[in-house]
C-alpha atoms as a PDB file:
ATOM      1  CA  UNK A   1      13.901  -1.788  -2.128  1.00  0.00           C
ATOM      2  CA  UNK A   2      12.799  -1.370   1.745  1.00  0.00           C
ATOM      3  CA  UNK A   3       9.983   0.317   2.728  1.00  0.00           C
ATOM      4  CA  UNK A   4      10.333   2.004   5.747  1.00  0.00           C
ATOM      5  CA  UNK A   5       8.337   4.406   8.272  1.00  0.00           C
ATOM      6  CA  UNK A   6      11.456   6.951   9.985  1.00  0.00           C
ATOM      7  CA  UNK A   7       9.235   8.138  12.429  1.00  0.00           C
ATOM      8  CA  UNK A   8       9.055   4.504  14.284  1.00  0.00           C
ATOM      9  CA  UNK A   9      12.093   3.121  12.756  1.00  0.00           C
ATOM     10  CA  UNK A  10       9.500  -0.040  11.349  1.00  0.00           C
ATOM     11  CA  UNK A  11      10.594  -1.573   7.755  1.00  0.00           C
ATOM     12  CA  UNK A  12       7.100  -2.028   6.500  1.00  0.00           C
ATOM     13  CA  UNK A  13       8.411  -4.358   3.332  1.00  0.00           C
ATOM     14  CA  UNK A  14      11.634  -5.501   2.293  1.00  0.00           C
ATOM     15  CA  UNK A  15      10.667  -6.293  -1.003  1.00  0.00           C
ATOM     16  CA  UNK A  16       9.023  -3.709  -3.047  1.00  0.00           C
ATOM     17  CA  UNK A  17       7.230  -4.182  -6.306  1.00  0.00           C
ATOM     18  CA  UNK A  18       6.083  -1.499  -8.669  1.00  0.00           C
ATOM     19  CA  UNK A  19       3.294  -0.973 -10.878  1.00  0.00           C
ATOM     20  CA  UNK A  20       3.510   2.085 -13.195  1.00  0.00           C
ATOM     21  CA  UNK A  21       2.557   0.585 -16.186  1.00  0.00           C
ATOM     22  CA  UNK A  22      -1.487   0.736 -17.017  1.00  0.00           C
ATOM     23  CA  UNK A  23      -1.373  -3.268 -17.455  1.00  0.00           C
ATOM     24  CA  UNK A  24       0.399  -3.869 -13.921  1.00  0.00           C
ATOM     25  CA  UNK A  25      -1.787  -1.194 -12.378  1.00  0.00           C
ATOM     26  CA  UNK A  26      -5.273  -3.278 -13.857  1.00  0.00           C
ATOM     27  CA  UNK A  27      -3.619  -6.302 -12.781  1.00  0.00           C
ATOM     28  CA  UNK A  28      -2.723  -4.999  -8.804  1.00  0.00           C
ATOM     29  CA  UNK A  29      -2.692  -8.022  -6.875  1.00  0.00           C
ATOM     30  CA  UNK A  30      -5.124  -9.955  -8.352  1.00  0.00           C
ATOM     31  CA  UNK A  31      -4.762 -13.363  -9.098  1.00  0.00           C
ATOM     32  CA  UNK A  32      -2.925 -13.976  -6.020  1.00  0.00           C
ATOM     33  CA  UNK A  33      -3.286 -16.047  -3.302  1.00  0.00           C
ATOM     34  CA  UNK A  34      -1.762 -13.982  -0.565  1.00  0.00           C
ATOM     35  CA  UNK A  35       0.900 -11.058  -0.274  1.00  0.00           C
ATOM     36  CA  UNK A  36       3.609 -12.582   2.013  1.00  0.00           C
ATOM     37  CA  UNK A  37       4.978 -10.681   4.786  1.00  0.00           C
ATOM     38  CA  UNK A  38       7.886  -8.256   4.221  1.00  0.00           C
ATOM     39  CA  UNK A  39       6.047  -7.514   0.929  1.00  0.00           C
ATOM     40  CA  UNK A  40       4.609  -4.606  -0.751  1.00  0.00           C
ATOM     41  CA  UNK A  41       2.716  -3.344  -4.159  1.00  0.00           C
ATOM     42  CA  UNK A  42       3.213   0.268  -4.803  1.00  0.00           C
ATOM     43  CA  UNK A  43       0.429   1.333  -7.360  1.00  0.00           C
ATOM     44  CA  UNK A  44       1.801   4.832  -9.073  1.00  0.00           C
ATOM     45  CA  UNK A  45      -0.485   6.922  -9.817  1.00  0.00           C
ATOM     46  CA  UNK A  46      -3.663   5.978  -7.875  1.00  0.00           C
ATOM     47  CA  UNK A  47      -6.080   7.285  -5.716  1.00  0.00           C
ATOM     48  CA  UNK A  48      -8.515   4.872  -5.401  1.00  0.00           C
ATOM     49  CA  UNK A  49      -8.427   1.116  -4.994  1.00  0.00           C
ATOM     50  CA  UNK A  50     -10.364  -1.727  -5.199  1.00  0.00           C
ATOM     51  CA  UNK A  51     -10.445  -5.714  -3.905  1.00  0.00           C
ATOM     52  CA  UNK A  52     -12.731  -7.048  -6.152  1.00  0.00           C
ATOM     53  CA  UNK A  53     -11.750 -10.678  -6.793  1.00  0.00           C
ATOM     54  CA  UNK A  54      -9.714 -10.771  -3.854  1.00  0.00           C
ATOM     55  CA  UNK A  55      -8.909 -13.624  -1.790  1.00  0.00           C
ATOM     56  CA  UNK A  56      -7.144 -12.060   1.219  1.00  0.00           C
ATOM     57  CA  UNK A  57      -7.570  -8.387   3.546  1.00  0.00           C
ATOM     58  CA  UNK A  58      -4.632  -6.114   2.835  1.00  0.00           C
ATOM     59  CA  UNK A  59      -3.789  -2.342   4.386  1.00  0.00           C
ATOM     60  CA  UNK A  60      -3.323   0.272   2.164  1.00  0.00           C
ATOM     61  CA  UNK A  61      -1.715   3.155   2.880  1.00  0.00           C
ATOM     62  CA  UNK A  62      -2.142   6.309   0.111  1.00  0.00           C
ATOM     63  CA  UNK A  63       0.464   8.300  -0.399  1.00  0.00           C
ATOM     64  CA  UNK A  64       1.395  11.941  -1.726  1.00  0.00           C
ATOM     65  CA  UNK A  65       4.512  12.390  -3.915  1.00  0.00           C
ATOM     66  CA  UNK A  66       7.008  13.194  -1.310  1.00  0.00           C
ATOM     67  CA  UNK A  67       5.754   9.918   0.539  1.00  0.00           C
ATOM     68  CA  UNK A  68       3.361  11.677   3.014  1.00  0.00           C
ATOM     69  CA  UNK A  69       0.727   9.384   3.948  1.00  0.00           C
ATOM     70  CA  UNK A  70      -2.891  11.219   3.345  1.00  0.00           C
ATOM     71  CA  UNK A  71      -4.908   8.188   3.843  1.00  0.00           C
ATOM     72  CA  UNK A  72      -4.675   4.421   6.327  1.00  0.00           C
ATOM     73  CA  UNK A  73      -6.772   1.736   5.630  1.00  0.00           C
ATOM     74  CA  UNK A  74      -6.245  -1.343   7.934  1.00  0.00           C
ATOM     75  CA  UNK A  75      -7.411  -4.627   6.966  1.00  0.00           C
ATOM     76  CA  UNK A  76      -9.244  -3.763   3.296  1.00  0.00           C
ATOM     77  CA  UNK A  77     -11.723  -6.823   2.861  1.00  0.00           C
ATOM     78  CA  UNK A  78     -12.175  -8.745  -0.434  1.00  0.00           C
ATOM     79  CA  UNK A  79     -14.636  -7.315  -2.745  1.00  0.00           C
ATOM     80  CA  UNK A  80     -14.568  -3.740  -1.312  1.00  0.00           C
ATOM     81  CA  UNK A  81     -13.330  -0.442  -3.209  1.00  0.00           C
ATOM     82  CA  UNK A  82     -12.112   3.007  -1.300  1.00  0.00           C
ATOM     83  CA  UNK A  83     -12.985   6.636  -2.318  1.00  0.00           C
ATOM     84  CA  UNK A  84     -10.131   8.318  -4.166  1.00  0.00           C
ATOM     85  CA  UNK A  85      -8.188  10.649  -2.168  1.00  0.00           C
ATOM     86  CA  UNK A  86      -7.875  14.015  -4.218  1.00  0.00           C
ATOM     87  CA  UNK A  87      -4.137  14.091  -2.498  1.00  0.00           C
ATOM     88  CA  UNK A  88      -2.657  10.965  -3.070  1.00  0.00           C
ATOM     89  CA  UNK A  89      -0.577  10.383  -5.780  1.00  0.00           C
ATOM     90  CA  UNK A  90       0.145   6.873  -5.247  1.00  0.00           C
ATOM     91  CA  UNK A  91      -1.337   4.040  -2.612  1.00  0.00           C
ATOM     92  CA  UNK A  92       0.826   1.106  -1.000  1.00  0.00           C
ATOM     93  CA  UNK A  93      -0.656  -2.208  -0.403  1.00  0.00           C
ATOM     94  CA  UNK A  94       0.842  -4.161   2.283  1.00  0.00           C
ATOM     95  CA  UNK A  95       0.142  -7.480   3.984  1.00  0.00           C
ATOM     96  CA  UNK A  96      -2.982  -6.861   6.252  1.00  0.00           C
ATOM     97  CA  UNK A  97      -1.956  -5.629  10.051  1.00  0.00           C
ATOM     98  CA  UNK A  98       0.836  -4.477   8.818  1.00  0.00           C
ATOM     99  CA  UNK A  99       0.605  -0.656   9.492  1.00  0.00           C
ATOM    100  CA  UNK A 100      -0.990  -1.758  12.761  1.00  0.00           C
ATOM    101  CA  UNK A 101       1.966  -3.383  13.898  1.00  0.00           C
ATOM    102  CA  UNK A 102       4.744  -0.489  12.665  1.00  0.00           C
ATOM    103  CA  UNK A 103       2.635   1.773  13.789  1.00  0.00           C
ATOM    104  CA  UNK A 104       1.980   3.927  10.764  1.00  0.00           C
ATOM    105  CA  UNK A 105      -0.463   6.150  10.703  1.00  0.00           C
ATOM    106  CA  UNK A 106      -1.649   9.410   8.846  1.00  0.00           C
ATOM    107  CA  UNK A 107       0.573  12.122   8.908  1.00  0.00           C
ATOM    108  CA  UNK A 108       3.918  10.033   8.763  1.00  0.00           C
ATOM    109  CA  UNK A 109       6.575  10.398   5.938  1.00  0.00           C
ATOM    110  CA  UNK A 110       7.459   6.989   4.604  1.00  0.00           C
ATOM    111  CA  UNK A 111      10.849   6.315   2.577  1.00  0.00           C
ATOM    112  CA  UNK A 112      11.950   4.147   0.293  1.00  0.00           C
ATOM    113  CA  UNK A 113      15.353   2.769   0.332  1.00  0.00           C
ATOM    114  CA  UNK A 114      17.489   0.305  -2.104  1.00  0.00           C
END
């Protein structure tokens, strides 16, 4: 699957993994050692996130069902945690700068293609 922002044109990822399941939801990106470029997590549902145990920043960018983003976080920090948004029914985390440098911001409509 590709990740991609229409507004700019950007692919954010061109490899999307899912967690729906409450075990790959706990589990997040945790245990890794880095999230490669080209590479996203979508978490679904979530509002909130957290980078406890961490080793690396990521962005995370929370999403509404139709793929409206509600809520941008650039360059999360290990061993921080968000609010949840009341809106967001699901959050992508991407390699950090990434939404910096496709230009994504609040507001846009993401899609996701296979």
């Amino acid at each position: 699957m590709i990740l991609r922002n229409p507004r700019t044109g950007a692919v954010l990822a061109h490899r999307v993994e899912r967690a729906s399941t409450p075990l790959a939801r706990l589990r997040g990106l945790l245990g890794r050692s880095a999230l490669p470029e080209g590479e996203a997590l979508v978490i679904d549902p979530c509002a909130s996130i957290h980078t406890f145990f961490m080793r690396f920043p990521i962005d995370a960018a929370f999403l509404t069902r139709d793929l409206r983003v509600v809520r941008a976080i650039l360059d999360l920090k290990p061993w921080r945690a968000t609010r949840p948004y009341r809106e967001a029914a699901m959050v992508v985390e991407l390699p950090g700068g990434t939404l910096a440098r496709t230009g994504t911001r609040e507001g846009d409509f993401l899609s996701i293609e296979s």
